[in-house]
PDB file of N, CA and C in Angstrom:
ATOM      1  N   UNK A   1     135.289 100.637 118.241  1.00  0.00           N
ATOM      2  CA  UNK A   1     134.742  99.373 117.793  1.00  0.00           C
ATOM      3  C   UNK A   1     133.261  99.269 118.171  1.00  0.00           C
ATOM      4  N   UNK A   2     132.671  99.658 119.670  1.00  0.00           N
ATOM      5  CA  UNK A   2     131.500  99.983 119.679  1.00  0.00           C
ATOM      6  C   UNK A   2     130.898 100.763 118.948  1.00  0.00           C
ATOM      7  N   UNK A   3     131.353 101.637 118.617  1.00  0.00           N
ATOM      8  CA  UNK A   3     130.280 103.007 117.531  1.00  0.00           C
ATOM      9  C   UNK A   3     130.232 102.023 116.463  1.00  0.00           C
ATOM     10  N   UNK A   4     131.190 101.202 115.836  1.00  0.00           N
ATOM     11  CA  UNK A   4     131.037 100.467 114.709  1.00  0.00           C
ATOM     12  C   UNK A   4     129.990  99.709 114.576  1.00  0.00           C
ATOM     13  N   UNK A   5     129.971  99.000 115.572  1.00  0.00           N
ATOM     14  CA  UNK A   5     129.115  97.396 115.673  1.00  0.00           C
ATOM     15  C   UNK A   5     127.509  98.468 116.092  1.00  0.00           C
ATOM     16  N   UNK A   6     127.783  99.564 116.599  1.00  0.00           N
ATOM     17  CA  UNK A   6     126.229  99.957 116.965  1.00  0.00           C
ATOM     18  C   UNK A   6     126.106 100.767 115.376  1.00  0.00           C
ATOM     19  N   UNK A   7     127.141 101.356 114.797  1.00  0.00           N
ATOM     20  CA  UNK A   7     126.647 101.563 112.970  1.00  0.00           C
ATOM     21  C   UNK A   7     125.947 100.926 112.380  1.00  0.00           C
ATOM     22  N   UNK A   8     126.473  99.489 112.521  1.00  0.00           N
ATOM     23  CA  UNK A   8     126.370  98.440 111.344  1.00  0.00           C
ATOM     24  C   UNK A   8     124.705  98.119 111.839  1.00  0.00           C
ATOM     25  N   UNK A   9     124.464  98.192 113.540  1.00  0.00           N
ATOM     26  CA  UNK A   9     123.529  97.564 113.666  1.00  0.00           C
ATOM     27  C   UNK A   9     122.604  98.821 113.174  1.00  0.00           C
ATOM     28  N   UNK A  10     122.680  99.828 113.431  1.00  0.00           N
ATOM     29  CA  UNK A  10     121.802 100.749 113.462  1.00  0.00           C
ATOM     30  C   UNK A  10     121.108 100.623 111.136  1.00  0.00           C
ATOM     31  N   UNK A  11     122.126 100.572 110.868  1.00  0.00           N
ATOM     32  CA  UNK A  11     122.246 100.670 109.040  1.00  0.00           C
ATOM     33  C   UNK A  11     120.940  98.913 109.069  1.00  0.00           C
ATOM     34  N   UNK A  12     121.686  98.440 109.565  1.00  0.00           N
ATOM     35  CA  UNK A  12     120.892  97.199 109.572  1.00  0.00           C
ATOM     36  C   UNK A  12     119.220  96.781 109.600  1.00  0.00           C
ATOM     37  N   UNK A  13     119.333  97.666 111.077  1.00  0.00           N
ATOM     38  CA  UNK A  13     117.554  97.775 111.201  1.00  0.00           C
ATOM     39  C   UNK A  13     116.822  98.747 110.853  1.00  0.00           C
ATOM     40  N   UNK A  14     117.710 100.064 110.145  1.00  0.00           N
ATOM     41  CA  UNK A  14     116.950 100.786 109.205  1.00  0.00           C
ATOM     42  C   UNK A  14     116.574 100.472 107.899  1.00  0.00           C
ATOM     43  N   UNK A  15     117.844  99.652 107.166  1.00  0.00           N
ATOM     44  CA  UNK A  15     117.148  99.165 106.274  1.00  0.00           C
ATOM     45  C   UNK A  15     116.112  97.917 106.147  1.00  0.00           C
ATOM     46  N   UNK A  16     116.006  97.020 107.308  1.00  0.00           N
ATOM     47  CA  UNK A  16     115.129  96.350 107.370  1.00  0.00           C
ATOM     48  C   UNK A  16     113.643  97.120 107.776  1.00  0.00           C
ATOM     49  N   UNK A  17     113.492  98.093 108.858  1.00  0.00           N
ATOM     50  CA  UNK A  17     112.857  98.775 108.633  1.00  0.00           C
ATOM     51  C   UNK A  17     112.004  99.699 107.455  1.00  0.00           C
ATOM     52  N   UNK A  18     112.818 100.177 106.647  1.00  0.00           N
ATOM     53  CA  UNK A  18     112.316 100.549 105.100  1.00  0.00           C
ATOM     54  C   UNK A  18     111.911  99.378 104.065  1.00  0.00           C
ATOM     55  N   UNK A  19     112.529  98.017 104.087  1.00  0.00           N
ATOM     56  CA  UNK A  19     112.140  97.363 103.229  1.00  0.00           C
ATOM     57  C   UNK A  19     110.882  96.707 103.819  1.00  0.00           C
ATOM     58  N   UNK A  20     110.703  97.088 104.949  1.00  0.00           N
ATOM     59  CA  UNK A  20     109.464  96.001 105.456  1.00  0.00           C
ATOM     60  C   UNK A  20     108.129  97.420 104.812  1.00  0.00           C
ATOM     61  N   UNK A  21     108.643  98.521 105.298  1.00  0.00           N
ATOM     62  CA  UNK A  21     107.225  99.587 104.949  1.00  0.00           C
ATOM     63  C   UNK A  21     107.073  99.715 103.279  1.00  0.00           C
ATOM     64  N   UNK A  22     108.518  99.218 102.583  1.00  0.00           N
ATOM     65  CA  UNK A  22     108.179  99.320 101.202  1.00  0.00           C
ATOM     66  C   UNK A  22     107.127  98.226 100.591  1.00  0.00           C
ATOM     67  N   UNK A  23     107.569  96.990 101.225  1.00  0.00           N
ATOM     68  CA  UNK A  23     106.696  95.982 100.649  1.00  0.00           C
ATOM     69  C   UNK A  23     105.339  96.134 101.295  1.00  0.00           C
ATOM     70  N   UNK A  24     104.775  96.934 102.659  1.00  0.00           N
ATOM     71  CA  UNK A  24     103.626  96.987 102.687  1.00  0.00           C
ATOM     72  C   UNK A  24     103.322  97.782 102.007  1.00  0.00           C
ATOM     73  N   UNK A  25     103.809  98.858 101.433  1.00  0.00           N
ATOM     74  CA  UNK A  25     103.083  99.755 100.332  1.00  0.00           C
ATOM     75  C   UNK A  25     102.708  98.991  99.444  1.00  0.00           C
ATOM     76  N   UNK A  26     103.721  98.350  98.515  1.00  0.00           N
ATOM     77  CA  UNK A  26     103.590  97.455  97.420  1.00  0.00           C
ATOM     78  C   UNK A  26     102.312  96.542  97.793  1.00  0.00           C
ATOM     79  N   UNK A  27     102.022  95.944  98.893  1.00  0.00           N
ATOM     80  CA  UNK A  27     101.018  95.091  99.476  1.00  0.00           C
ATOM     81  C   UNK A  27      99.893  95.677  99.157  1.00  0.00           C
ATOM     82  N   UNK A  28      99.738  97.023  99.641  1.00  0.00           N
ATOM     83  CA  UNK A  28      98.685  97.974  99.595  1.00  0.00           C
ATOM     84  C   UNK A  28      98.190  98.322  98.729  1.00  0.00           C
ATOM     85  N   UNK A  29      99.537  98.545  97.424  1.00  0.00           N
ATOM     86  CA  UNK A  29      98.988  98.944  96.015  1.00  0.00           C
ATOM     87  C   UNK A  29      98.304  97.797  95.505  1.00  0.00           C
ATOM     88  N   UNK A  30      98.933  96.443  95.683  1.00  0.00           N
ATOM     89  CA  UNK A  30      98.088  95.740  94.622  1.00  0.00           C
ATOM     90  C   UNK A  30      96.857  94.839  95.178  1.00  0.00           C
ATOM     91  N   UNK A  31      96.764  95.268  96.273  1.00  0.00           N
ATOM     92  CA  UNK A  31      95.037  95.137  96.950  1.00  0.00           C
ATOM     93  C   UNK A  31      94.289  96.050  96.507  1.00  0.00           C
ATOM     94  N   UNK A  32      94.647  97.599  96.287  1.00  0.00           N
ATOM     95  CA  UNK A  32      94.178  98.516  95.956  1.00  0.00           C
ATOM     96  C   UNK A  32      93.451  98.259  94.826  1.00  0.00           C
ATOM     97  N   UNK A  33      94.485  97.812  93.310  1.00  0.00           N
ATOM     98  CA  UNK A  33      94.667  97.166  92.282  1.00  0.00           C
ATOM     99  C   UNK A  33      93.745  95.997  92.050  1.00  0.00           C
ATOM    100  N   UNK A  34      93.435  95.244  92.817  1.00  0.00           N
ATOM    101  CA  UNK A  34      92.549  94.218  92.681  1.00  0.00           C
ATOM    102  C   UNK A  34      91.471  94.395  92.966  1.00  0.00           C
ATOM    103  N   UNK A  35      91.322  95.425  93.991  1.00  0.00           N
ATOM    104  CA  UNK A  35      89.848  95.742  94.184  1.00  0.00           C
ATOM    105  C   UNK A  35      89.190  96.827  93.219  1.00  0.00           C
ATOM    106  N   UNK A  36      90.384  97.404  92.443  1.00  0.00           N
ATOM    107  CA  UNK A  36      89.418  98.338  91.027  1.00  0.00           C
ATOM    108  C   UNK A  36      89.169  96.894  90.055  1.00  0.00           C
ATOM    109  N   UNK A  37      89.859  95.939  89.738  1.00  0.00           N
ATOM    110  CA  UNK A  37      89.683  95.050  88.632  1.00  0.00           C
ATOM    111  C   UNK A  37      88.329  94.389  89.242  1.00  0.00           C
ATOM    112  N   UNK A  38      87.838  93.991  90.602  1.00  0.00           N
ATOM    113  CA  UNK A  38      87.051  93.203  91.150  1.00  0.00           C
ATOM    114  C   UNK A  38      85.785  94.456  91.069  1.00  0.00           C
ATOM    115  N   UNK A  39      85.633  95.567  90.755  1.00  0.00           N
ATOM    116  CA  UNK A  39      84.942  96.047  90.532  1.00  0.00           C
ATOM    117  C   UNK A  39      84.336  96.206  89.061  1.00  0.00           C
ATOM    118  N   UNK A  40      85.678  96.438  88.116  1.00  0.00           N
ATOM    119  CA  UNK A  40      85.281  96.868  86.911  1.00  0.00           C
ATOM    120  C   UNK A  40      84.616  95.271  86.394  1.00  0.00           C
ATOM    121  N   UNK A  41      84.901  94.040  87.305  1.00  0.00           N
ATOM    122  CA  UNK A  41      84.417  92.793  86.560  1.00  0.00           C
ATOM    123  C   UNK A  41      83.246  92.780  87.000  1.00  0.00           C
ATOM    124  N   UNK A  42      82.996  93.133  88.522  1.00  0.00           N
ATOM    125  CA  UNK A  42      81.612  93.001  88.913  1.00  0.00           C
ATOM    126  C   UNK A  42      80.520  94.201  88.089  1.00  0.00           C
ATOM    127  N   UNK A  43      81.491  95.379  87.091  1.00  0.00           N
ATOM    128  CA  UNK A  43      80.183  96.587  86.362  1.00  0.00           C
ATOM    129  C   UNK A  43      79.948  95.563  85.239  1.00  0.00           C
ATOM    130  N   UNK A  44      80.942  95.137  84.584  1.00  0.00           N
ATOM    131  CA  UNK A  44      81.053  93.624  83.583  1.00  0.00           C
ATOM    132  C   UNK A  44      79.887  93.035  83.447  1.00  0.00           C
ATOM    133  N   UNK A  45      79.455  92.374  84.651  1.00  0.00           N
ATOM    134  CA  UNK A  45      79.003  91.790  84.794  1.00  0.00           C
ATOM    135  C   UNK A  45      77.455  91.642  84.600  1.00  0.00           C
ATOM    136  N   UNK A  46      77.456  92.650  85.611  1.00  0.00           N
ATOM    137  CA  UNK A  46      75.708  93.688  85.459  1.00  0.00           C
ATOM    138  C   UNK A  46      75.464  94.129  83.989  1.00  0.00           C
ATOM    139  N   UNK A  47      76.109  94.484  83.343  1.00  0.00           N
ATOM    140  CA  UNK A  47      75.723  95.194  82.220  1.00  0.00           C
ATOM    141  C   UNK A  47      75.491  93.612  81.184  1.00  0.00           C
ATOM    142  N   UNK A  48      76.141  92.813  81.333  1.00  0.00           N
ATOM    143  CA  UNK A  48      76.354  91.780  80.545  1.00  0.00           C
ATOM    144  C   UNK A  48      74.850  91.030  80.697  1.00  0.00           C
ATOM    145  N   UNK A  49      74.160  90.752  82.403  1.00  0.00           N
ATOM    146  CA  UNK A  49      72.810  90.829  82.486  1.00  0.00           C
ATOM    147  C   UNK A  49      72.302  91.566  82.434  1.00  0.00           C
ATOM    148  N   UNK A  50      72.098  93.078  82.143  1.00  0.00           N
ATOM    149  CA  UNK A  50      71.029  93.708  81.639  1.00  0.00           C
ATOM    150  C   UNK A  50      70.997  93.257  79.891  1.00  0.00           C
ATOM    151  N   UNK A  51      71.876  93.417  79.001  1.00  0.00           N
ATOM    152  CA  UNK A  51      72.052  93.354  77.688  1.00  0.00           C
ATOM    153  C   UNK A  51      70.972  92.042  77.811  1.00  0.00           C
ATOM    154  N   UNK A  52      71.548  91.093  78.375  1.00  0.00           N
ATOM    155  CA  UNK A  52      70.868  89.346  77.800  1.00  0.00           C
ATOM    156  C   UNK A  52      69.047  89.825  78.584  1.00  0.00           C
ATOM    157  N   UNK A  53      68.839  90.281  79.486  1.00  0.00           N
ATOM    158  CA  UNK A  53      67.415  90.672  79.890  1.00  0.00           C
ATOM    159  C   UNK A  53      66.561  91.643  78.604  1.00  0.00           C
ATOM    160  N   UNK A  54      67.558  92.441  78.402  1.00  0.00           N
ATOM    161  CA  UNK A  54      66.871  93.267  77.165  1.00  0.00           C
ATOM    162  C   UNK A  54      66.599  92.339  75.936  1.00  0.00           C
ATOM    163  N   UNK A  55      67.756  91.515  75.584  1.00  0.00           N
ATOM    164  CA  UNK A  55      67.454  90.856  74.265  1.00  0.00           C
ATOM    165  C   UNK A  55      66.581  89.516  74.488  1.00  0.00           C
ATOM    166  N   UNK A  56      66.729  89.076  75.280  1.00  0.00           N
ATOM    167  CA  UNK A  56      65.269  88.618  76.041  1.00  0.00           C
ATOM    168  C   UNK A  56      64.078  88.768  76.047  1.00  0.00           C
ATOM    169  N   UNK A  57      63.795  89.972  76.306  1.00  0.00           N
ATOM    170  CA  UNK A  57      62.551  90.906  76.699  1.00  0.00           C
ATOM    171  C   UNK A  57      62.024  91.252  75.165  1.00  0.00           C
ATOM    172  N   UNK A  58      63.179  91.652  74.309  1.00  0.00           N
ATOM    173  CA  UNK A  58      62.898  91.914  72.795  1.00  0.00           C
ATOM    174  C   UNK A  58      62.632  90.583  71.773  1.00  0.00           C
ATOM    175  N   UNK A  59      63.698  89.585  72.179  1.00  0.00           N
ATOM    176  CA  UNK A  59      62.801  88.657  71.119  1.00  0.00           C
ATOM    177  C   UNK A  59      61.750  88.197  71.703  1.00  0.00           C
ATOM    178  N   UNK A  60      61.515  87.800  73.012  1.00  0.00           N
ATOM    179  CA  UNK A  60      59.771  87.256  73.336  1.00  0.00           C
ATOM    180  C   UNK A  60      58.905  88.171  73.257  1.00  0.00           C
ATOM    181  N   UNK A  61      58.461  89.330  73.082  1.00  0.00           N
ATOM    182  CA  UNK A  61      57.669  90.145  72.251  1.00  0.00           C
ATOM    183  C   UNK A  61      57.294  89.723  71.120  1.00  0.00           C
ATOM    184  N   UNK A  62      58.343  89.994  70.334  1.00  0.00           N
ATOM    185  CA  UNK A  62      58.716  89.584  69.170  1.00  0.00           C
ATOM    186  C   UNK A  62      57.993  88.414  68.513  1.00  0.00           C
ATOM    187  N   UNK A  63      58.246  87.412  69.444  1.00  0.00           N
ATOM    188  CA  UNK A  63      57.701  85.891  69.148  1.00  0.00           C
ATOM    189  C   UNK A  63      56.260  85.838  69.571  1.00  0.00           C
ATOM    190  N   UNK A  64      55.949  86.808  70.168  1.00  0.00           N
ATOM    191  CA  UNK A  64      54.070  87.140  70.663  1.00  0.00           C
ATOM    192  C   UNK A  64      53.918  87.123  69.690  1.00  0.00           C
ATOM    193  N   UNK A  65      54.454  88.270  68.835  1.00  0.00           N
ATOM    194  CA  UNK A  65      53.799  89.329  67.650  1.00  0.00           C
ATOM    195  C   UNK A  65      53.813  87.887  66.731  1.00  0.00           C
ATOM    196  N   UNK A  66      54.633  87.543  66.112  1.00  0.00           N
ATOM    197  CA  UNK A  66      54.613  86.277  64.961  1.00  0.00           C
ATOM    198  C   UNK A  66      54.038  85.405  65.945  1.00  0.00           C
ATOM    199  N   UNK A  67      53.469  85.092  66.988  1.00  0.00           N
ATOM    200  CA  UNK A  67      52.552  83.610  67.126  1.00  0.00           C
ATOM    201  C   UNK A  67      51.554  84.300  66.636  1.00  0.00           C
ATOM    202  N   UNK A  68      51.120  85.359  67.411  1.00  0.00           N
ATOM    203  CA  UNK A  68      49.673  86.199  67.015  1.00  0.00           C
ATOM    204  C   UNK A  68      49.520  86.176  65.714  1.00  0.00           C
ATOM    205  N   UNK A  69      50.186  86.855  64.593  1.00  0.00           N
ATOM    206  CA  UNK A  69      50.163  86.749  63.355  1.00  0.00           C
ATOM    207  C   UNK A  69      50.004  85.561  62.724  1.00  0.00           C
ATOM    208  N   UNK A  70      50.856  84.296  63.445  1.00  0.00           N
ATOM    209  CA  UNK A  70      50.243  83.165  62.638  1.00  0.00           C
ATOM    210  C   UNK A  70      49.052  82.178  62.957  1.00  0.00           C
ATOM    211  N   UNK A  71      48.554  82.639  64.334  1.00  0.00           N
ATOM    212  CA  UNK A  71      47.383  82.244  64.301  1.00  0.00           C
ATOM    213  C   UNK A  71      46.505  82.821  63.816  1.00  0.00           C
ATOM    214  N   UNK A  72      46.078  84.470  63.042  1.00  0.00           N
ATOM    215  CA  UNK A  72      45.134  84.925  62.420  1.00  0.00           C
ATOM    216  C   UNK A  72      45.490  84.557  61.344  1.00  0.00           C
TER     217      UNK A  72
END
């Protein structure tokens, strides 16, 4: 009856043992997971201000060239 009750306990805190290291994996993966998305939003991002700096940079030129032109 002892070997039993020390079975049951032993089955017990191994599987609590494994389910606790499974869910920190799982924990791990989707921190992992969030920190590629928190990246690919932060490349997003940058590129999204360079584009609006360029088209920026291109129409106020642009609008030099036609003021210049319509003041001569």
């Amino acid at each position: 009856m002892v070997v039993a009750a020390f079975l049951i306990g032993f089955f017990y805190f191994s599987r609590k043992i494994f389910l606790r290291e499974k869910l920190e994996k799982k924990d791990l993966k989707i921190n992992y997971q969030k920190e590629q998305i928190q990246a690919v939003i932060i490349t997003q991002e940058e590129e999204r201000k360079r584009i609006a700096q360029d088209l920026y940079d291109d129409i106020g030129s642009k609008l030099n060239i036609v003021s210049l032109i319509a003041i001569y």
